[in-house]
Protein backbone atom coordinates (compact mmCIF):
# COMPACT_ATOMS: atom_id res chain seq x y z
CA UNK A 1 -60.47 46.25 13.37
CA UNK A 2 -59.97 42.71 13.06
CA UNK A 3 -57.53 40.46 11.24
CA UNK A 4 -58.36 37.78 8.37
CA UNK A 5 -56.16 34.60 10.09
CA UNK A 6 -56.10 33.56 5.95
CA UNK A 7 -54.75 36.30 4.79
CA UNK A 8 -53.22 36.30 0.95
CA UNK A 9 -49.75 35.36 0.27
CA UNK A 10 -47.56 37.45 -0.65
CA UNK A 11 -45.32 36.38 -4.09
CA UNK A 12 -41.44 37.05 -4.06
CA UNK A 13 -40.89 38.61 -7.70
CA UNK A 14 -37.34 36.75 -8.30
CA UNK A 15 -35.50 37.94 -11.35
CA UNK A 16 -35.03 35.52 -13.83
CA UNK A 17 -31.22 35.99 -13.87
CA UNK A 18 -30.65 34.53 -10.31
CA UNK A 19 -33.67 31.31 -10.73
CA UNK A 20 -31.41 28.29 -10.18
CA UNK A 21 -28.23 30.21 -9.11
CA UNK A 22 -27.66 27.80 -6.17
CA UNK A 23 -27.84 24.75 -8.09
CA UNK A 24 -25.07 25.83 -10.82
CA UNK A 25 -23.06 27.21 -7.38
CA UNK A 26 -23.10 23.74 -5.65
CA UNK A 27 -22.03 21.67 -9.36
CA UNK A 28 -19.18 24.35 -9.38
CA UNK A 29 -18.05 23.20 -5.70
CA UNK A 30 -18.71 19.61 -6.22
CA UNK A 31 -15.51 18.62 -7.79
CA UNK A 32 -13.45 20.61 -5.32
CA UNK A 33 -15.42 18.92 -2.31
CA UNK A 34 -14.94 15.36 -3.93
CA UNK A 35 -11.00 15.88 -4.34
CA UNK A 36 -10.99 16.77 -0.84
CA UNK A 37 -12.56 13.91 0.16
CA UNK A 38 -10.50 11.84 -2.25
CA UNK A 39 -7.41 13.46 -0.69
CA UNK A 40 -8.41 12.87 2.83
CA UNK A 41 -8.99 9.05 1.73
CA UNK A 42 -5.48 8.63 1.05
CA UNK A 43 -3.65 10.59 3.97
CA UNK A 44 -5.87 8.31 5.85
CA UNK A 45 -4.67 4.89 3.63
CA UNK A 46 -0.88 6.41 3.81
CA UNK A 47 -1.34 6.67 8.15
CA UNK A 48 -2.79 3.20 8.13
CA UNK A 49 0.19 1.76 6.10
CA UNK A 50 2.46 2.63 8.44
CA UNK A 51 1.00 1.92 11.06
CA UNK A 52 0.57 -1.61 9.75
CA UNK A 53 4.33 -1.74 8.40
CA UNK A 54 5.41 -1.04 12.16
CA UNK A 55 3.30 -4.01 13.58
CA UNK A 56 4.41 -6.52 11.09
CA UNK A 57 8.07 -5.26 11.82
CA UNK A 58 8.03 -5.47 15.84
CA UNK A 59 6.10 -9.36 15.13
CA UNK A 60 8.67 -10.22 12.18
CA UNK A 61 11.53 -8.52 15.40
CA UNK A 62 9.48 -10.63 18.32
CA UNK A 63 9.91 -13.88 16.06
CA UNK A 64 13.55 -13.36 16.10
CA UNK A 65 13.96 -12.97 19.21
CA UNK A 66 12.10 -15.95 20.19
CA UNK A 67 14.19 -18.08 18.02
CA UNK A 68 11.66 -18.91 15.66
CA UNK A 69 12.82 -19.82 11.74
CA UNK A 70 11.14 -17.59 9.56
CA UNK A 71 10.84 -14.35 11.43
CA UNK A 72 9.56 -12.68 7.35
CA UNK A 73 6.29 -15.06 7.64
CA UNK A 74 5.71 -13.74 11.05
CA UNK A 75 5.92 -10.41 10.05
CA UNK A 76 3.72 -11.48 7.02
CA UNK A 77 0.72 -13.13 9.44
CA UNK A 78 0.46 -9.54 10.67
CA UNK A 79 -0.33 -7.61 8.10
CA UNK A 80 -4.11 -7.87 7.24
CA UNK A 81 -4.75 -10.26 4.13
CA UNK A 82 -5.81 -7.66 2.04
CA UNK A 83 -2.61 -5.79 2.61
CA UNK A 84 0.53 -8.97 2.01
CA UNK A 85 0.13 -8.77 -1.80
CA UNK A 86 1.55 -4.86 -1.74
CA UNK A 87 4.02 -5.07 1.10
CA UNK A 88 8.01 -6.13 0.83
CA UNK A 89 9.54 -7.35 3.75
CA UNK A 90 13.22 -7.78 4.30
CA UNK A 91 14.99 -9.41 7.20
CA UNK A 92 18.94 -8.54 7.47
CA UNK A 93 20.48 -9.98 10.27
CA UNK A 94 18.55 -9.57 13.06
CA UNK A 95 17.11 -6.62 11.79
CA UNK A 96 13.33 -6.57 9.93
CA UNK A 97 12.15 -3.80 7.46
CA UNK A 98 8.50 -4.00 6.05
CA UNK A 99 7.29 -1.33 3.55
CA UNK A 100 3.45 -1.26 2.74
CA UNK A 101 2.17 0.55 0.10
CA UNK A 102 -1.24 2.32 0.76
CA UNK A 103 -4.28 1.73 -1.37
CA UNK A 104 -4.81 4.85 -2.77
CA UNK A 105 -7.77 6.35 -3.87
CA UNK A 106 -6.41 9.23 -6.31
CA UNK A 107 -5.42 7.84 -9.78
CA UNK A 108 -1.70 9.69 -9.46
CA UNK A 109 1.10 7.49 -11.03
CA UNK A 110 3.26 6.95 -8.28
CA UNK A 111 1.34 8.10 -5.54
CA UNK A 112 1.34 4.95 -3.18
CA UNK A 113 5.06 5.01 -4.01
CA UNK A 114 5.76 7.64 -2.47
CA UNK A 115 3.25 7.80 0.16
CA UNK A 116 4.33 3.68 1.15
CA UNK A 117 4.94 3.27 5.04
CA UNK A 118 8.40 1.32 5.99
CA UNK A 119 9.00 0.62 9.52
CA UNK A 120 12.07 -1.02 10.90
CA UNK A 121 12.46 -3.20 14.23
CA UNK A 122 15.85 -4.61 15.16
CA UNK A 123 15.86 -8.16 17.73
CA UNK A 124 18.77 -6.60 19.60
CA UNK A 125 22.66 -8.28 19.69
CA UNK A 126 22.47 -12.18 18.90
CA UNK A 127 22.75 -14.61 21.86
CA UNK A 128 26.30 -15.43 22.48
């Protein structure tokens, strides 16, 4: 007995009820895999806010303490240019609190608000 190497294919009979089935699946997962992504966007823009908030604060802080004049454009020259237009710094005595409000990526009013990051650095007791 030998075997044909080209032996006929066999056809899958697929019922017409499941033809494209995967297709309509992955459009009904789409939107919940984009706001995931969207979501994961802005805890990652919320983390980097803060992050930048607490280096402009220990620079604005350092400034102070070096007895420079304007210890809020220190803390100001930190930040990255893209970020000075949405953060608010404040310098109260020797003390310096930036706030910097993540660029968000979900359209919620309110959102950056809420998700800003404010750091706080203090120069220490003034020089008597």
């Amino acid at each position: 007995m030998s075997f044909d190497s080209r032996s006929p294919r066999v056809k899958r009979h697929t019922p017409g009820g499941e033809r494209g089935q995967a297709s309509i699946e992955l459009l009904g997962l789409l939107p919940l895999v984009l706001a995931l992504a969207l979501a994961g966007f802005t805890v990652v823009a919320s983390y980097t806010a803060s992050e930048q908030a607490g280096e402009a604060a220990q620079a604005g802080a350092l400034a102070l303490l070096q007895g420079e004049t304007d210890p809020r454009g220190a803390a100001r020259e930190a930040l990255p240019a893209s970020t000075r237009n949405r953060a608010s710094i404040t310098v109260t005595g020797r003390r310096v609190r930036v706030r910097v409000l993540p660029r968000t990526a979900l359209p919620i009013p309110g959102l950056a608000a809420r998700l800003a990051g404010t750091a706080h650095a203090d120069a220490g007791p003034s020089a008597p």
